[in-house]
N, C-alpha and C. Protein backbone atom coordinates (compact mmCIF):
# COMPACT_ATOMS: atom_id res chain seq x y z
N UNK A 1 15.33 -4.36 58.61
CA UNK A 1 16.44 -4.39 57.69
C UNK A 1 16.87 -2.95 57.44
N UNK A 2 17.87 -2.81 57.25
CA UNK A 2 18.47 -1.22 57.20
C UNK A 2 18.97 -0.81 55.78
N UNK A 3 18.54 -0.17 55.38
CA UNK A 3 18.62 0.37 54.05
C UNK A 3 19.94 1.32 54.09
N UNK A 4 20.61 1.00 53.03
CA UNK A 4 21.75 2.08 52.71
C UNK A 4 21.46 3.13 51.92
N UNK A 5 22.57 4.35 52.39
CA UNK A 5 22.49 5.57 51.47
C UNK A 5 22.72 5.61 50.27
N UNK A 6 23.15 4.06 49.45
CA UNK A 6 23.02 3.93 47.97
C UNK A 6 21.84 3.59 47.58
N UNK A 7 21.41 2.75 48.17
CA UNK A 7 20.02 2.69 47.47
C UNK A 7 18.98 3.30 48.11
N UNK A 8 19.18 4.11 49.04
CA UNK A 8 18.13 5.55 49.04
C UNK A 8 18.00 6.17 47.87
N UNK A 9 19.02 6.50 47.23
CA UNK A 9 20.03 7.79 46.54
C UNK A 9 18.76 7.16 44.86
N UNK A 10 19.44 5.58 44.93
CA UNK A 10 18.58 5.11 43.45
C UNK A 10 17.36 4.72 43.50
N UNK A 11 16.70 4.77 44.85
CA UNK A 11 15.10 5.21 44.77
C UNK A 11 14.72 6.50 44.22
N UNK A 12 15.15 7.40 44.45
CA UNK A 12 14.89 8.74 44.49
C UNK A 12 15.10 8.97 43.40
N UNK A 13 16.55 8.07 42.55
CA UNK A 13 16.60 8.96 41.39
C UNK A 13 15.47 8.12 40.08
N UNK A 14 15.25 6.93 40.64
CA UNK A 14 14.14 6.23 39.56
C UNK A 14 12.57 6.99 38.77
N UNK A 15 12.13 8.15 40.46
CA UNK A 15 10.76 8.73 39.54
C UNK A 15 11.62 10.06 38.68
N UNK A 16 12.09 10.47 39.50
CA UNK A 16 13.36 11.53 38.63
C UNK A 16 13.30 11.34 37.22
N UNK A 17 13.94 10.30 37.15
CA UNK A 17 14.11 9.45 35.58
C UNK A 17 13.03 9.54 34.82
N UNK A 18 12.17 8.71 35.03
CA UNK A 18 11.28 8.33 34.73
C UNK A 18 10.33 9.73 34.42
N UNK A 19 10.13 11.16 35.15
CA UNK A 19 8.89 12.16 34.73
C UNK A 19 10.36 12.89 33.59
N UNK A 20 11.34 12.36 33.72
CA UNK A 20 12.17 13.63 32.85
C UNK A 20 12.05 12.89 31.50
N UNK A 21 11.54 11.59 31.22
CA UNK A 21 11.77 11.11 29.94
C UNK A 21 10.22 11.07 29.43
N UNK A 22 9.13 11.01 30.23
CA UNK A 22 8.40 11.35 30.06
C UNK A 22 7.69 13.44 29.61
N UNK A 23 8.93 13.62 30.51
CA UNK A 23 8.52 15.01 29.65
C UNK A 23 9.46 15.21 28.74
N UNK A 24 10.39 14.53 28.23
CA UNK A 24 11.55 15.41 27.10
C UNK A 24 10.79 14.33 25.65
N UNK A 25 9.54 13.63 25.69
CA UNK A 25 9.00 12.84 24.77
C UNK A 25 8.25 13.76 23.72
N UNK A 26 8.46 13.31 22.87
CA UNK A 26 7.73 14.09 21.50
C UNK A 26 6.63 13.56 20.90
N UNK A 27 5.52 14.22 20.65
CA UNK A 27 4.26 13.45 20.31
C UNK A 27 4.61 13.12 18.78
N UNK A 28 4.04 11.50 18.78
CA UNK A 28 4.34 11.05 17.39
C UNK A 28 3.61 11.87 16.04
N UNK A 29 4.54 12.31 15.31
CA UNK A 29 3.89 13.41 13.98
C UNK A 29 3.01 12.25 13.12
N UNK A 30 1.91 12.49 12.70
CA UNK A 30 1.25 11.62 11.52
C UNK A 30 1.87 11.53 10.43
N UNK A 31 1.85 10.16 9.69
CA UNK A 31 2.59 10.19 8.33
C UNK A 31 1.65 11.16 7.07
N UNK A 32 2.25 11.86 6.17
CA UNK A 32 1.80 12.50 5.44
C UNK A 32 0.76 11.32 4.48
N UNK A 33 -0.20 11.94 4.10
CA UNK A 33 -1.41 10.85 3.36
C UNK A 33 -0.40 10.35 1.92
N UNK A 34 -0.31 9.78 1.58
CA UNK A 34 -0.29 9.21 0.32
C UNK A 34 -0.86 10.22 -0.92
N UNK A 35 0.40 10.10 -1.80
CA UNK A 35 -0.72 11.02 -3.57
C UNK A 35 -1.25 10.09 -3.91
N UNK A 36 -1.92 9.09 -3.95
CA UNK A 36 -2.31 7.67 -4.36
C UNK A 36 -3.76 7.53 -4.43
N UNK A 37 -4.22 7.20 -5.61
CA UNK A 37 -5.87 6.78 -5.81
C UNK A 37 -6.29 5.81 -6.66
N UNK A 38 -6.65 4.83 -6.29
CA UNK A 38 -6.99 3.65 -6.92
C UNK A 38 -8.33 3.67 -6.96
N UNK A 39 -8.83 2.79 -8.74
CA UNK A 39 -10.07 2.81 -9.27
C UNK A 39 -10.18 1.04 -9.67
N UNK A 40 -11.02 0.81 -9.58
CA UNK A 40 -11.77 -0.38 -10.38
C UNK A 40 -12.79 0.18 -11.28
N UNK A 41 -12.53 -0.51 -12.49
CA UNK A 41 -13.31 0.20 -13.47
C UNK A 41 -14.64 -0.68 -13.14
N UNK A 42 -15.18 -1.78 -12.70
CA UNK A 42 -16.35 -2.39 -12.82
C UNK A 42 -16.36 -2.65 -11.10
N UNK A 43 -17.87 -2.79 -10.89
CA UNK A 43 -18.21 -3.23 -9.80
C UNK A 43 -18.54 -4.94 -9.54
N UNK A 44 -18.71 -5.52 -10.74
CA UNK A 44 -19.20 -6.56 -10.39
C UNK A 44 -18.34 -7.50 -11.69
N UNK A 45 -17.59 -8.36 -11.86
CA UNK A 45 -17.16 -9.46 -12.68
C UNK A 45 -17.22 -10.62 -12.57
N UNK A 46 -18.03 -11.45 -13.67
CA UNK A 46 -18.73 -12.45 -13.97
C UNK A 46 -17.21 -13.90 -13.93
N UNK A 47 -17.22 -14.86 -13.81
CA UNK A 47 -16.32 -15.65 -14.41
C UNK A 47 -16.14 -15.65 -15.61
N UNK A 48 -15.05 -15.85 -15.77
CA UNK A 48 -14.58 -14.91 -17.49
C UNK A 48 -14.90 -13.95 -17.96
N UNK A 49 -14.54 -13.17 -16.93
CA UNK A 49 -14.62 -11.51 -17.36
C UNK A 49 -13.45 -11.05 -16.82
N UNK A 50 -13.82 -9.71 -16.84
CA UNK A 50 -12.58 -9.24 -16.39
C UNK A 50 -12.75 -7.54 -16.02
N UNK A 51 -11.35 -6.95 -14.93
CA UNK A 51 -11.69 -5.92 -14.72
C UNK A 51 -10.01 -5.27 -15.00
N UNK A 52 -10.33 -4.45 -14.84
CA UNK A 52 -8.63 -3.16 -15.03
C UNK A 52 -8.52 -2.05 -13.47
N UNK A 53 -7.38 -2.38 -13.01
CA UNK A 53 -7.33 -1.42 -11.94
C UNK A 53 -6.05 -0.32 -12.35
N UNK A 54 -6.36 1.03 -11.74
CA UNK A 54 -5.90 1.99 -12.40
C UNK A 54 -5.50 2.89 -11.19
N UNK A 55 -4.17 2.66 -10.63
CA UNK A 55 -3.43 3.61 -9.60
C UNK A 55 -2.64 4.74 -9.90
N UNK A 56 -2.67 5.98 -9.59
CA UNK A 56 -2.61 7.29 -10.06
C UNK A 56 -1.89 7.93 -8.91
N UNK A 57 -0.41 8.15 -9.01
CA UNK A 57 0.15 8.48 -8.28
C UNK A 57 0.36 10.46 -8.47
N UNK A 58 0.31 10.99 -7.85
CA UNK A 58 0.21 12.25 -7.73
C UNK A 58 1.33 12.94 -6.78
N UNK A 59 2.31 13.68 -7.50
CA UNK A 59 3.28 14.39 -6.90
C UNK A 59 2.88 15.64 -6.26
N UNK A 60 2.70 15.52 -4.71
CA UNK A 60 2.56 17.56 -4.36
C UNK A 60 3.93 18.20 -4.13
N UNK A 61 4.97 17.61 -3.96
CA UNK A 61 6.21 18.62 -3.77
C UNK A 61 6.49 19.06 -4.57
N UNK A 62 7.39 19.93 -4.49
CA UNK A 62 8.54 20.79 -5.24
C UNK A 62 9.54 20.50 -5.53
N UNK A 63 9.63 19.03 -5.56
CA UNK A 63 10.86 18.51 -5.77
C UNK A 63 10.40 17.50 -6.80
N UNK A 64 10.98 16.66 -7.85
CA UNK A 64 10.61 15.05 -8.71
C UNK A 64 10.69 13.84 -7.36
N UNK A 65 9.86 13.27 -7.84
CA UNK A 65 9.85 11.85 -6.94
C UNK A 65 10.68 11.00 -8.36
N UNK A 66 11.68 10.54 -7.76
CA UNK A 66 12.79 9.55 -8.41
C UNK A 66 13.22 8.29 -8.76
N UNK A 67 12.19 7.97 -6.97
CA UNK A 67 12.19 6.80 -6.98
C UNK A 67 10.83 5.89 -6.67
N UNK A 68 10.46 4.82 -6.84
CA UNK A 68 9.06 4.56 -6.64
C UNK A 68 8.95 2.61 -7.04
N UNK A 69 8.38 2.11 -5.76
CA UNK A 69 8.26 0.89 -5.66
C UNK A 69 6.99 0.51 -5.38
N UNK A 70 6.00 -0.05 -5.84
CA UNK A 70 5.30 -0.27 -5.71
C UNK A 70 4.07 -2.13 -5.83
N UNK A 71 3.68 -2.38 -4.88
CA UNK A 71 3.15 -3.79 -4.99
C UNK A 71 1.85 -3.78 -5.20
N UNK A 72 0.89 -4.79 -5.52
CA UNK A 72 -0.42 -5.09 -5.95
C UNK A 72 0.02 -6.47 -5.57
N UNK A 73 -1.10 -6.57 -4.52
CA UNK A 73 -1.33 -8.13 -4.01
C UNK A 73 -2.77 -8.51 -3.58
N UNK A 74 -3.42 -9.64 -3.88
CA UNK A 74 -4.48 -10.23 -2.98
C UNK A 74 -4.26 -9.37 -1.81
N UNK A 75 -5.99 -9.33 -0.49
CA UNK A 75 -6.09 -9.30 0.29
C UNK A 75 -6.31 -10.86 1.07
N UNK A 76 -5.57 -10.80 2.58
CA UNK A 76 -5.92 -12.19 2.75
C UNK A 76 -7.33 -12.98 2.64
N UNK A 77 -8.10 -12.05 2.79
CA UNK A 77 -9.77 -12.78 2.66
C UNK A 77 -9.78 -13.08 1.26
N UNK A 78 -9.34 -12.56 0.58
CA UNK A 78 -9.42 -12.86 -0.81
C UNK A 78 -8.75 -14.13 -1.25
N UNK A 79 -7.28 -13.90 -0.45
CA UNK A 79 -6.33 -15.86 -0.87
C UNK A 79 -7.35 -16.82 -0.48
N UNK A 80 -8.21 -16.44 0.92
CA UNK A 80 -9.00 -17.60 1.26
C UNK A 80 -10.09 -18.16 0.27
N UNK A 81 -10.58 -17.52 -0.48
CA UNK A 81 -11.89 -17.70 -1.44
C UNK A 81 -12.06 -18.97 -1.56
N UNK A 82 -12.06 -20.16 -1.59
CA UNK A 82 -12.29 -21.53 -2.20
C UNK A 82 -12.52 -21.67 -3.72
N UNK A 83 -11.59 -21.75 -4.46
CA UNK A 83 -12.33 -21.87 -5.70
C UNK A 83 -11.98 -20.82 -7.04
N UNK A 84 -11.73 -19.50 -5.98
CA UNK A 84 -11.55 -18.43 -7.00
C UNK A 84 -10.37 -18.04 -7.68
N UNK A 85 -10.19 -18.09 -8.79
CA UNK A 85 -9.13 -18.05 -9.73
C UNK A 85 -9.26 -16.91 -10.75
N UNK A 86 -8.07 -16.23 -10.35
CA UNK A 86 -7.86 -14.64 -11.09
C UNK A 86 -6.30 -14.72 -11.24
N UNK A 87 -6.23 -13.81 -12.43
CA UNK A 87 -5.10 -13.03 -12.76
C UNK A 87 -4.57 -12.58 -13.01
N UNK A 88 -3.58 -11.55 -13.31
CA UNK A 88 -3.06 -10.26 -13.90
C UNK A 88 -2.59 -10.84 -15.39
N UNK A 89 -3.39 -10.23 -16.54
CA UNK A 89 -3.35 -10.69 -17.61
C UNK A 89 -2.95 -9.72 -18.62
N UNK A 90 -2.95 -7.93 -17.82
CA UNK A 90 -2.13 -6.47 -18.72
C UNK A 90 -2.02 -6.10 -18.38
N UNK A 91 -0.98 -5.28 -18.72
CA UNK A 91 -0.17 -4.31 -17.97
C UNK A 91 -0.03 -2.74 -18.58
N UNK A 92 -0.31 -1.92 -18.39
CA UNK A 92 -0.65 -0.65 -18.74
C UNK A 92 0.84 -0.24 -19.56
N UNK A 93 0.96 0.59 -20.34
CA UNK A 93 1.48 1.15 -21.18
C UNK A 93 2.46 2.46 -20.70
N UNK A 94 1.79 2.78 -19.34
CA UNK A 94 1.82 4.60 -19.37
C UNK A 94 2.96 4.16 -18.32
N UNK A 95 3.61 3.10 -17.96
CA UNK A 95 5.06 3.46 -16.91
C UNK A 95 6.26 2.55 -18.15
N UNK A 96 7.42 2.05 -17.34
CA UNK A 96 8.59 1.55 -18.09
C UNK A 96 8.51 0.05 -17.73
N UNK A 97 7.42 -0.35 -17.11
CA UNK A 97 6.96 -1.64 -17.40
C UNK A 97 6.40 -2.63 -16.23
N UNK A 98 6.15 -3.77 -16.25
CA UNK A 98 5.70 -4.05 -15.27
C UNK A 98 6.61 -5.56 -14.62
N UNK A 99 6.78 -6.15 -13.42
CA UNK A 99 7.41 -7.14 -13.22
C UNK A 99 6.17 -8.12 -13.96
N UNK A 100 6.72 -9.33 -13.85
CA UNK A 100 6.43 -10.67 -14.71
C UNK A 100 5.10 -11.09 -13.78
N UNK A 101 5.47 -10.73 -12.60
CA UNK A 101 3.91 -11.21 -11.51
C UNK A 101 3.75 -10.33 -10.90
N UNK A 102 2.66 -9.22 -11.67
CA UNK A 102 2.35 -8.24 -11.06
C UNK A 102 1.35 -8.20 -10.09
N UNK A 103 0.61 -9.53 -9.78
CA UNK A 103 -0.11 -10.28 -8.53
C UNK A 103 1.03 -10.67 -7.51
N UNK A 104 1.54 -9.18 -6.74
CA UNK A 104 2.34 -8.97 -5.67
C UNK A 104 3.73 -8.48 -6.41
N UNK A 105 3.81 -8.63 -7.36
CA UNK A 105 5.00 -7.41 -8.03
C UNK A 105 5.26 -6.35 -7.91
N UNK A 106 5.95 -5.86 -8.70
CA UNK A 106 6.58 -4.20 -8.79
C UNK A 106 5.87 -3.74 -10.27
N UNK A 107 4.84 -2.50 -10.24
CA UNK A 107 4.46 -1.76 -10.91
C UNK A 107 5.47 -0.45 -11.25
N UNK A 108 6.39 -0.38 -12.07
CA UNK A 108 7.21 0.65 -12.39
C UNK A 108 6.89 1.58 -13.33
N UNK A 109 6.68 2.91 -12.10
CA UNK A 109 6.31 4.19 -12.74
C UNK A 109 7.41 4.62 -13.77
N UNK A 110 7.53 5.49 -14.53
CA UNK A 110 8.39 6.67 -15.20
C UNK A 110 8.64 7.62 -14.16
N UNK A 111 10.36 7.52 -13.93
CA UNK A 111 10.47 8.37 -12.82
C UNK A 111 11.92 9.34 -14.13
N UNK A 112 11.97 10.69 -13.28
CA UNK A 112 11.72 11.10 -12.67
C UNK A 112 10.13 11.70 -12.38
N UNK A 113 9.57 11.80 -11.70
CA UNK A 113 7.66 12.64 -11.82
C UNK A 113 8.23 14.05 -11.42
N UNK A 114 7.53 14.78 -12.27
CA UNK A 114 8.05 16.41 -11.81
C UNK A 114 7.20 16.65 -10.84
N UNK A 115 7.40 17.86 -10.05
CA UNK A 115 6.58 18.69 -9.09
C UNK A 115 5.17 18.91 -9.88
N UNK A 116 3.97 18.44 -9.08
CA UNK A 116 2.55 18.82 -9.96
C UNK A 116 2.39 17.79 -10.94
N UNK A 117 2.88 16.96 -10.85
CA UNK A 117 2.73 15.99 -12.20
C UNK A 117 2.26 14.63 -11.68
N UNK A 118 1.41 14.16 -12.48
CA UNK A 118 0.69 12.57 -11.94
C UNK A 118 0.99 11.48 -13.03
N UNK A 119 1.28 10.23 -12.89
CA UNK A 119 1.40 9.20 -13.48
C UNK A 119 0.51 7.86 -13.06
N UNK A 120 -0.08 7.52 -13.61
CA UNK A 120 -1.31 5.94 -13.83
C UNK A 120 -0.34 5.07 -14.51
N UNK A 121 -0.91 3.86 -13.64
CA UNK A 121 -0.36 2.74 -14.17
C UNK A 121 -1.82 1.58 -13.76
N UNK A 122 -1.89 1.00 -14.83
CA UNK A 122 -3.10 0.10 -15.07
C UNK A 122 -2.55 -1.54 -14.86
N UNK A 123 -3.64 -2.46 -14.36
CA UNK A 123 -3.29 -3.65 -14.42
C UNK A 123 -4.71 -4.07 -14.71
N UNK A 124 -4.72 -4.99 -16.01
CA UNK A 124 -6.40 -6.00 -16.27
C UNK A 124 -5.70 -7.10 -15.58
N UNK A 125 -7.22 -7.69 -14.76
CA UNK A 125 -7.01 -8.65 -14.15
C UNK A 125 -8.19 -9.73 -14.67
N UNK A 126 -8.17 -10.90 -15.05
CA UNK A 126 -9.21 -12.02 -15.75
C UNK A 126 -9.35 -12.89 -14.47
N UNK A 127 -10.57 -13.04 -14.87
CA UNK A 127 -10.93 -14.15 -13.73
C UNK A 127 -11.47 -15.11 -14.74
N UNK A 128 -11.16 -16.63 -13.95
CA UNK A 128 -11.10 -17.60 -15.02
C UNK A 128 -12.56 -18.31 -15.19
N UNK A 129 -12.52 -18.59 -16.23
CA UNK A 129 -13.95 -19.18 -16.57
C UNK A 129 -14.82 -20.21 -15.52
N UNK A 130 -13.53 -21.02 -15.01
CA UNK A 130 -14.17 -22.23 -13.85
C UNK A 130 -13.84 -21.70 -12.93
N UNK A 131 -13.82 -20.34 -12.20
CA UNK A 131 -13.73 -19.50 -11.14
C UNK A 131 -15.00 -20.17 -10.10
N UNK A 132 -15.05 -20.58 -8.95
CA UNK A 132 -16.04 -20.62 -8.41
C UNK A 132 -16.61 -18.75 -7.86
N UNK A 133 -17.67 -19.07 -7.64
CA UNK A 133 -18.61 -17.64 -7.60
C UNK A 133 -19.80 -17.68 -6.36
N UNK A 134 -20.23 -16.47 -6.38
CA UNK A 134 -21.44 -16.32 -5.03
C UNK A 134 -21.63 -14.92 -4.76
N UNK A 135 -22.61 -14.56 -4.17
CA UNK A 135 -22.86 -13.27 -3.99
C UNK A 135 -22.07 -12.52 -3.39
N UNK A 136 -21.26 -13.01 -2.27
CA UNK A 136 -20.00 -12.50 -1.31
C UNK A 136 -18.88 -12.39 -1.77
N UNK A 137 -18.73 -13.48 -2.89
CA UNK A 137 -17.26 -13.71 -3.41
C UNK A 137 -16.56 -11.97 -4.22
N UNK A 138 -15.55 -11.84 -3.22
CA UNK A 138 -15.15 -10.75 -3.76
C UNK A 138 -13.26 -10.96 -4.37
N UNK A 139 -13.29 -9.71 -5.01
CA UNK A 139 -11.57 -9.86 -5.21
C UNK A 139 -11.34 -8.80 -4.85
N UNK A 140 -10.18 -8.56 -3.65
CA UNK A 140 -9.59 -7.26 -3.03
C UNK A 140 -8.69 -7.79 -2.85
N UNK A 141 -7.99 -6.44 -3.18
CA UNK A 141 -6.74 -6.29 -3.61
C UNK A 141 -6.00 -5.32 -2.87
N UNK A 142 -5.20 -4.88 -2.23
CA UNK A 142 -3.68 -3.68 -1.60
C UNK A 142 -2.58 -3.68 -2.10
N UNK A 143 -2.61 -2.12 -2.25
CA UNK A 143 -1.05 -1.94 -2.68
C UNK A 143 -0.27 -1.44 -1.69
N UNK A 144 0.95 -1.67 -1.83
CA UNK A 144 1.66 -0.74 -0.51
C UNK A 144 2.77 -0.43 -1.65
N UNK A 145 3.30 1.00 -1.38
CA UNK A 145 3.67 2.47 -2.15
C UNK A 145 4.66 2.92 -1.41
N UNK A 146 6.03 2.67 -1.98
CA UNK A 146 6.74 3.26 -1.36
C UNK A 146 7.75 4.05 -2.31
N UNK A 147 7.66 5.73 -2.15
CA UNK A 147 8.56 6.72 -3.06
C UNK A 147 9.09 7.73 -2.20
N UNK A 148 10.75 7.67 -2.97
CA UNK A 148 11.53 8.83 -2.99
C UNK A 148 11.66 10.28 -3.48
N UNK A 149 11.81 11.34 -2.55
CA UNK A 149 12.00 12.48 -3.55
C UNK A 149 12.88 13.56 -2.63
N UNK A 150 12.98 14.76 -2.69
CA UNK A 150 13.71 15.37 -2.48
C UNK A 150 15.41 15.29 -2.26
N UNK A 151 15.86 14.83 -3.62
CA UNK A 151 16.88 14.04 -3.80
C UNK A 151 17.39 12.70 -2.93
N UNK A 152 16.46 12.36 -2.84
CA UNK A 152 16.65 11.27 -1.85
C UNK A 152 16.32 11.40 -0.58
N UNK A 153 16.36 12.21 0.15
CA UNK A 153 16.49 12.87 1.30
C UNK A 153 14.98 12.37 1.84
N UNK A 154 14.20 12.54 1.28
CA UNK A 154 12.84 12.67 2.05
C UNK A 154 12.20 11.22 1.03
N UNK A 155 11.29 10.54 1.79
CA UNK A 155 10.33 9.21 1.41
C UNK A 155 9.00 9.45 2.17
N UNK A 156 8.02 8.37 1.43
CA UNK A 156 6.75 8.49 2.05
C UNK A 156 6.90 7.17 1.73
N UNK A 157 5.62 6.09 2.63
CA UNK A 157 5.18 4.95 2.14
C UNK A 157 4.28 4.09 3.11
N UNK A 158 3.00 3.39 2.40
CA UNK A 158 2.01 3.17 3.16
C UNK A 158 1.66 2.06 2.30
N UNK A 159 0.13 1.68 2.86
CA UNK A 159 -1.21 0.16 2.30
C UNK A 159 -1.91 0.92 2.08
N UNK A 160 -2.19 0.71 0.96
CA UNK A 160 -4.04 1.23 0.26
C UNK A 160 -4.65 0.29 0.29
N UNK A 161 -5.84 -0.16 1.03
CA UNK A 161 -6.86 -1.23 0.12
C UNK A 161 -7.89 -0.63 -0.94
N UNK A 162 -7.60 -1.67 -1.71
CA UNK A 162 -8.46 -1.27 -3.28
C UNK A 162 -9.76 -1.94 -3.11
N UNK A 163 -10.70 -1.78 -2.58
CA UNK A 163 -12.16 -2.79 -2.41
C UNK A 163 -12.08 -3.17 -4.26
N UNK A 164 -12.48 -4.24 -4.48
CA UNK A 164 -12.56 -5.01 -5.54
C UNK A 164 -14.00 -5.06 -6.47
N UNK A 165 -14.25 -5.79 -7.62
CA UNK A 165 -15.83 -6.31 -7.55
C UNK A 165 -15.61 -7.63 -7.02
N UNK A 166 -17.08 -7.81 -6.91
CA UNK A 166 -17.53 -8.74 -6.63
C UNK A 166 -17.66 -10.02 -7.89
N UNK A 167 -17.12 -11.54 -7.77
CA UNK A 167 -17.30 -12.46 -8.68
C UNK A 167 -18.90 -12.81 -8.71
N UNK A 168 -19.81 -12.51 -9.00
CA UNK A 168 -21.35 -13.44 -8.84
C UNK A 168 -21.42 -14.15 -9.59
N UNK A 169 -22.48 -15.10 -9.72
CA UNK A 169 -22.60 -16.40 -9.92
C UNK A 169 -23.16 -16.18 -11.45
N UNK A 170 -22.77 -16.90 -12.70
CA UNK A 170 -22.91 -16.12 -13.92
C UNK A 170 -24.35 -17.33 -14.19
């Protein structure tokens, strides 16, 4: 079979292609870490008890962060539990308030946050008296964090998992 001088031409130019896009490629930059640190005040909660989680957002620029969205949800191993029944029962004081189901809601900081400046926002969470329980039974929890700053211009945003306590058997 006899090959034409067109598709000689677009053999030749296919590895062409192909090492020039491979070299004009830019190595992917890492996302900057998160100002973000989450606490559980207890390690271990009984049925009908209860714990408070306490996320502490931390500004390093030089600019106010303005804007700021933020969720608190179950982890899926956690929806699976059989039995276990929890729920966001307060809402911390120190932002402009909290949505109505802050079990996967919006935690709303006080914005603007200046340069150097940190803001906490707390959620108690109750676990219910007829909670089923066990040595494994845990409650974990993730937030995913997403804020604005440098007048808009620049964002960060990521998943934290919050390891939880553990429900044991009361």
């Amino acid at each position: 079979m006899r090959t034409t001088q067109l598709s000689r031409s677009a053999l030749a130019a296919i590895p062409a292609a192909a090492a020039g896009l491979l070299l004009s490629a830019a190595p992917a930059q890492a996302a900057a870490p998160l100002p973000l640190t989450a606490v559980v005040d207890r390690a271990t909660t009984a049925p009908g008890g209860s714990f408070t989680l306490t996320l502490t957002l931390n500004n390093p620029y030089d600019t106010p962060i303005q804007f700021v969205y933020q969720s608190v949800q179950p982890t899926y191993p956690t929806t699976l539990e059989p039995g276990l029944k929890f729920s966001a029962t307060a809402c911390g004081t120190q932002t402009n308030g909290c949505s109505e189901n802050v079990h996967g809601g919006i935690a709303r900081y006080n914005v603007p946050l200046a340069p150097g400046a940190s803001s906490s926002f707390t959620v108690t969470y109750t676990v219910a008296p007829d909670s089923a329980c066990g040595s494994s039974t845990r409650i974990d929890l993730y937030t995913y964090l997403y804020y604005e700053y440098n007048a808009g211009l620049s964002n960060n945003s990521g998943i934290v998992n919050i390891p939880g306590p553990q429900v044991p058997c009361a």
